[in-house]
Protein backbone atom coordinates (compact mmCIF):
# COMPACT_ATOMS: atom_id res chain seq x y z
CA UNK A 1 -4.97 -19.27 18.85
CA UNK A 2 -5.39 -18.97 15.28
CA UNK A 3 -1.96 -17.16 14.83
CA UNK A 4 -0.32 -20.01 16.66
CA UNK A 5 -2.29 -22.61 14.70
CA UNK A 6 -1.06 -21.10 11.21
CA UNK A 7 2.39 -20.70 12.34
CA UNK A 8 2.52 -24.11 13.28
CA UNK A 9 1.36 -25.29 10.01
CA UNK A 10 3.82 -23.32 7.94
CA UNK A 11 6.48 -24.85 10.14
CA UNK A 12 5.40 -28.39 9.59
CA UNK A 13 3.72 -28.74 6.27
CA UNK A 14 7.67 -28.48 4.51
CA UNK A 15 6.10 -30.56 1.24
CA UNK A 16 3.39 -28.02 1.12
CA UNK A 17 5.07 -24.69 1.94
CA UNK A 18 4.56 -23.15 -1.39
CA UNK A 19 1.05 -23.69 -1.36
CA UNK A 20 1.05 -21.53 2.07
CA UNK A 21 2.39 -18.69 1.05
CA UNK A 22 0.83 -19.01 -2.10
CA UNK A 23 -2.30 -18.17 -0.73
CA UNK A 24 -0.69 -15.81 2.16
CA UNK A 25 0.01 -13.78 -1.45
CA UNK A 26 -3.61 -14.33 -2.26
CA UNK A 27 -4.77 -12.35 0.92
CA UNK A 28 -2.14 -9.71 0.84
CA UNK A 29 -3.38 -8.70 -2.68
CA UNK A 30 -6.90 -8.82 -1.49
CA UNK A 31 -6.32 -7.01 1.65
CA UNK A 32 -3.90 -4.47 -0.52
CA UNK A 33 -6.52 -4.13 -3.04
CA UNK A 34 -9.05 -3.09 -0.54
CA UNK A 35 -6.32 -0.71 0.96
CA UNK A 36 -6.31 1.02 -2.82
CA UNK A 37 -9.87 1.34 -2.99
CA UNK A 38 -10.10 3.20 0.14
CA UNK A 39 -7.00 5.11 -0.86
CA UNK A 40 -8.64 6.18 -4.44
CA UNK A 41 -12.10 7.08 -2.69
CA UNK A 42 -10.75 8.71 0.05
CA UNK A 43 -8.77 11.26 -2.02
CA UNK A 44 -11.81 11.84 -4.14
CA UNK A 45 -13.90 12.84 -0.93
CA UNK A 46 -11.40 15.12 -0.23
CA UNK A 47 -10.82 16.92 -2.96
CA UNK A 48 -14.86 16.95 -3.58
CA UNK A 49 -14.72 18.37 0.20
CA UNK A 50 -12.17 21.13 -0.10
CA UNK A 51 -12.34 22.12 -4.29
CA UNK A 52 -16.28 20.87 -4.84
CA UNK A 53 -17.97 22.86 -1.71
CA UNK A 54 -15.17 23.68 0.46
CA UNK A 55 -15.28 27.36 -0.60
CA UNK A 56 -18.66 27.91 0.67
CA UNK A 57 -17.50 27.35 4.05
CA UNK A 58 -15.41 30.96 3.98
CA UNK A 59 -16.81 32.38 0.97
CA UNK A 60 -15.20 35.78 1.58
CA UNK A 61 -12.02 34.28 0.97
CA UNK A 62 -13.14 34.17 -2.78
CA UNK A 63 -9.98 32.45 -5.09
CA UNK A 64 -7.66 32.95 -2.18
CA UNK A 65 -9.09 29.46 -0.84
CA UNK A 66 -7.28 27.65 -3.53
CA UNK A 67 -4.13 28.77 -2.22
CA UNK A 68 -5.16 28.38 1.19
CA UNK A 69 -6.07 24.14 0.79
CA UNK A 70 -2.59 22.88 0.28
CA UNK A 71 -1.09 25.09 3.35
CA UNK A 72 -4.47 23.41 4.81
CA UNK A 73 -3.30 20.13 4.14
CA UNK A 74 0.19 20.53 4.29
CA UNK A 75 -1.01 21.05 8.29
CA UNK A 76 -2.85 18.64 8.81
CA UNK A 77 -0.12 15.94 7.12
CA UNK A 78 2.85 16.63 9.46
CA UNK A 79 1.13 15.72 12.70
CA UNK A 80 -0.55 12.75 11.43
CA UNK A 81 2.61 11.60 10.11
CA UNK A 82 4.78 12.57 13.53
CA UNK A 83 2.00 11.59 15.68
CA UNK A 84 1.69 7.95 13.98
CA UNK A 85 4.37 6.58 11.81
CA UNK A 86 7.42 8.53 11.44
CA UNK A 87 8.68 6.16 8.90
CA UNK A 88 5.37 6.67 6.65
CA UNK A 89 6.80 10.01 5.70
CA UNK A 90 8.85 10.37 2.27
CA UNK A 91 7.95 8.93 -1.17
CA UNK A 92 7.22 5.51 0.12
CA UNK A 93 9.31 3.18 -2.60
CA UNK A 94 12.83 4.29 -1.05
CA UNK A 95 11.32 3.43 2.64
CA UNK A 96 10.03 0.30 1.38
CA UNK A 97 13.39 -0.90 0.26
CA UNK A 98 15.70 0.55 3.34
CA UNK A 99 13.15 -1.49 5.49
CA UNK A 100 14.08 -4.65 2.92
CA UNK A 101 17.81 -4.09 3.58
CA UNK A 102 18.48 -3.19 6.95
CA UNK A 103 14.75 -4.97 8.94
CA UNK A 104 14.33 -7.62 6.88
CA UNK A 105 11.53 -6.53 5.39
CA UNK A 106 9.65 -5.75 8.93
CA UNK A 107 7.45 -2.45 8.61
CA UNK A 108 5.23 -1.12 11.51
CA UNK A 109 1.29 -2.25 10.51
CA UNK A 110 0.71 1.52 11.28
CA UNK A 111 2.39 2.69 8.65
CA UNK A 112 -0.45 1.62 5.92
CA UNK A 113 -2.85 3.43 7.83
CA UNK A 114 -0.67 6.78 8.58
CA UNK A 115 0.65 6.87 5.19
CA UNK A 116 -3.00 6.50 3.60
CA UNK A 117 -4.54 9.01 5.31
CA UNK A 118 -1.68 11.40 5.09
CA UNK A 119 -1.14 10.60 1.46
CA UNK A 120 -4.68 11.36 0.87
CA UNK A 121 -4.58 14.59 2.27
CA UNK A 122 -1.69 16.03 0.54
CA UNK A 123 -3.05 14.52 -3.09
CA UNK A 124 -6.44 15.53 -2.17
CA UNK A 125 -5.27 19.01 -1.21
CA UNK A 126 -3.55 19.54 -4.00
CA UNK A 127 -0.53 18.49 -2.72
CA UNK A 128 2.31 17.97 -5.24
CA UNK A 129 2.59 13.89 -4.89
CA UNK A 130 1.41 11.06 -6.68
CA UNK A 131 -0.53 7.73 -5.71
CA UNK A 132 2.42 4.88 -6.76
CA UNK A 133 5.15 5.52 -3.65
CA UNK A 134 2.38 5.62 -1.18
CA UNK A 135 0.30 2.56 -1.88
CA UNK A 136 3.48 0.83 -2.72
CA UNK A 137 4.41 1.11 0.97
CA UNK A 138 1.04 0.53 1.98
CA UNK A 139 0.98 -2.45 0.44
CA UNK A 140 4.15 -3.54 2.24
CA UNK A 141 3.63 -3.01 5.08
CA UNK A 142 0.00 -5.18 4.83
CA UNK A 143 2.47 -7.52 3.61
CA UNK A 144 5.35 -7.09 5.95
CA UNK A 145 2.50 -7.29 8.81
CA UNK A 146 0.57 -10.96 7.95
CA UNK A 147 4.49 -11.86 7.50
CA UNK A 148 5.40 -10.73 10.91
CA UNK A 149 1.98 -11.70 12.48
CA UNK A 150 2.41 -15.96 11.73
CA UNK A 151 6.25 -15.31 12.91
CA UNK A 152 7.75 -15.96 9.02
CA UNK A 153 10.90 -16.37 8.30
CA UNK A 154 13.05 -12.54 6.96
CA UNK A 155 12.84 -14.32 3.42
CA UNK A 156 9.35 -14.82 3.41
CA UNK A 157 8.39 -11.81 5.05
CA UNK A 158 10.22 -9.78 2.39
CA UNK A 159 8.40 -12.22 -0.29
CA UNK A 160 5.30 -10.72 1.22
CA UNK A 161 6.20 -7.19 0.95
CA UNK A 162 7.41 -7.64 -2.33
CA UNK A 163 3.91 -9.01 -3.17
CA UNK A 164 1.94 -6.07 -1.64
CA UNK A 165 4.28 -3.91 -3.59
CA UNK A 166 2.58 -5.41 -7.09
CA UNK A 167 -0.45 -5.40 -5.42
CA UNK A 168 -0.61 -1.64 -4.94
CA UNK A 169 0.23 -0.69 -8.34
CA UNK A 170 -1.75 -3.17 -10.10
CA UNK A 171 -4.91 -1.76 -7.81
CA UNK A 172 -3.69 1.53 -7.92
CA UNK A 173 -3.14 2.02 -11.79
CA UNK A 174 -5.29 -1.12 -13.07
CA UNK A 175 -1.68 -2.98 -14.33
CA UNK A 176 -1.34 -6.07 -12.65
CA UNK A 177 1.87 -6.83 -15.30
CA UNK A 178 3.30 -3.35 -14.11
CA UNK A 179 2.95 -4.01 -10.71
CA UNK A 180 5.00 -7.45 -11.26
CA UNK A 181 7.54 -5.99 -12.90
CA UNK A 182 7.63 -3.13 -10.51
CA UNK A 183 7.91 -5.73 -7.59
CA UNK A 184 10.81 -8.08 -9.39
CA UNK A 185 13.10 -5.32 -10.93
CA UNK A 186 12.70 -2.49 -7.74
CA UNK A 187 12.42 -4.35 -4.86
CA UNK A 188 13.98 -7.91 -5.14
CA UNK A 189 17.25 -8.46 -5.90
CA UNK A 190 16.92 -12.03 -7.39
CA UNK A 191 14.10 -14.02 -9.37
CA UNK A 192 13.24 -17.49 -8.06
CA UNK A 193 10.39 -18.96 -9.66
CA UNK A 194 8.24 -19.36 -6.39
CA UNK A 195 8.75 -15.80 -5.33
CA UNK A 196 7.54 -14.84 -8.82
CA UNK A 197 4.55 -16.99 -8.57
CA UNK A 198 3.52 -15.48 -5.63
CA UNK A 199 4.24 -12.01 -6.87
CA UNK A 200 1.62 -12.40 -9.83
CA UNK A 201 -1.19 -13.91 -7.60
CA UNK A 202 -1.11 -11.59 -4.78
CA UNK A 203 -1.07 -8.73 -8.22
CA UNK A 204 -4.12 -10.11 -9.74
CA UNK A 205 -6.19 -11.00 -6.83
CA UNK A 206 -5.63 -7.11 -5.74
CA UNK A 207 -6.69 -5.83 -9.52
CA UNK A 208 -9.47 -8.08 -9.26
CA UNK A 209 -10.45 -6.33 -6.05
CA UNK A 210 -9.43 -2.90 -7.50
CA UNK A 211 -12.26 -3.81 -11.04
CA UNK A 212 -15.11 -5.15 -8.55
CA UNK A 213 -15.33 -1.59 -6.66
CA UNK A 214 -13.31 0.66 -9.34
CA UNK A 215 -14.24 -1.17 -12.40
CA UNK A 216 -11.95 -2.01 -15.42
CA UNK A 217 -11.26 1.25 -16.85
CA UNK A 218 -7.76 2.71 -17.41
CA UNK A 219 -5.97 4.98 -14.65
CA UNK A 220 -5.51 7.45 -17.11
């Protein structure tokens, strides 16, 4: 009912369609900032799990346990990724943009959670990988899935991903402008000054997000 209610709206409130996905941007960047909290905390627990007490559990193994966690979470990565989300595997930004250009944007809503938890394993491991390409595509596929969920239009939905694009990297690193520019230069291949807008809202409210649980201190 409430899906059917909002897609209605969007359809007949022309004058005030900015305003709509204005604050459809609003809850993709809080919803995406949420995402990056979990993302952050989860790969501490993780690596407090395996590096911080893990090597109690077979203390025999002595320094052969470091080697022994990435193989761990290599393991434990593939079937979560083959099981779940094939498409969640890979750096994340490249996916992000061959679902722009050949699905119009549309990602699976499974994707954010199979690429979170396998991303978190394989950084929390000690996997070589960094945090950007996955919370980039988990924050476009939030964005891709409130876009698909109220029935938008393929130029709206890929509005949406673009916005939970900035939102990842602006909760991610604590850059709101880097996640912006991120969004605008990567991912869309023209500026219009509505797309921006809601580019830069959906990145703020998700760094607001990110500095309420995370606080305001730098990524680095």
């Amino acid at each position: 009912m409430l899906k059917r209610y909002l897609a209605k709206m969007l359809d007949q409130l022309a004058p005030r369609e900015g305003l709509v996905l204005l604050v459809m941007a609003a809850v993709v960047g809080v919803a995406t900032g949420l995402a990056a909290v979990f993302f952050i905390r989860l790969i501490a627990y993780i690596q407090f799990f395996f590096y911080g007490g893990g090597e109690k559990i077979l203390p025999e193994l002595g320094r052969l346990w470091l080697i022994l966690v990435p193989v761990i979470g290599g393991l434990l990565v593939g079937p979560v990724i083959a099981i779940f989300a094939p498409e969640a595997k890979g750096h994340g930004v490249p996916e992000v943009m061959q679902a722009l250009i050949l699905r119009g944007g549309r990602i699976r809503p499974r994707v954010a959670i199979a690429k979170i938890i396998a991303s978190a394993l394989c950084i929390g491991t000690g996997g070589s990988a960094g945090r950007e390409g996955p919370i980039v595509q988990v924050g476009s596929a939030l964005g891709s899935s409130v876009g698909q969920w109220l029935n938008l239009s393929e130029a709206r939905i890929k509005n949406l991903v673009a916005c939970g694009a900035a939102a990842g990297i602006a909760a991610t690193f604590n850059a709101p402008i880097a996640g912006v520019v991120f969004a605008i230069e990567v991912l869309l291949s023209e500026i219009q000054v509505t797309v921006f807008g809601n580019v830069v809202v959906s990145a703020v409210a998700a760094s607001i997000v990110s500095q309420i649980f995370l606080g305001s201190r730098p990524a680095f």
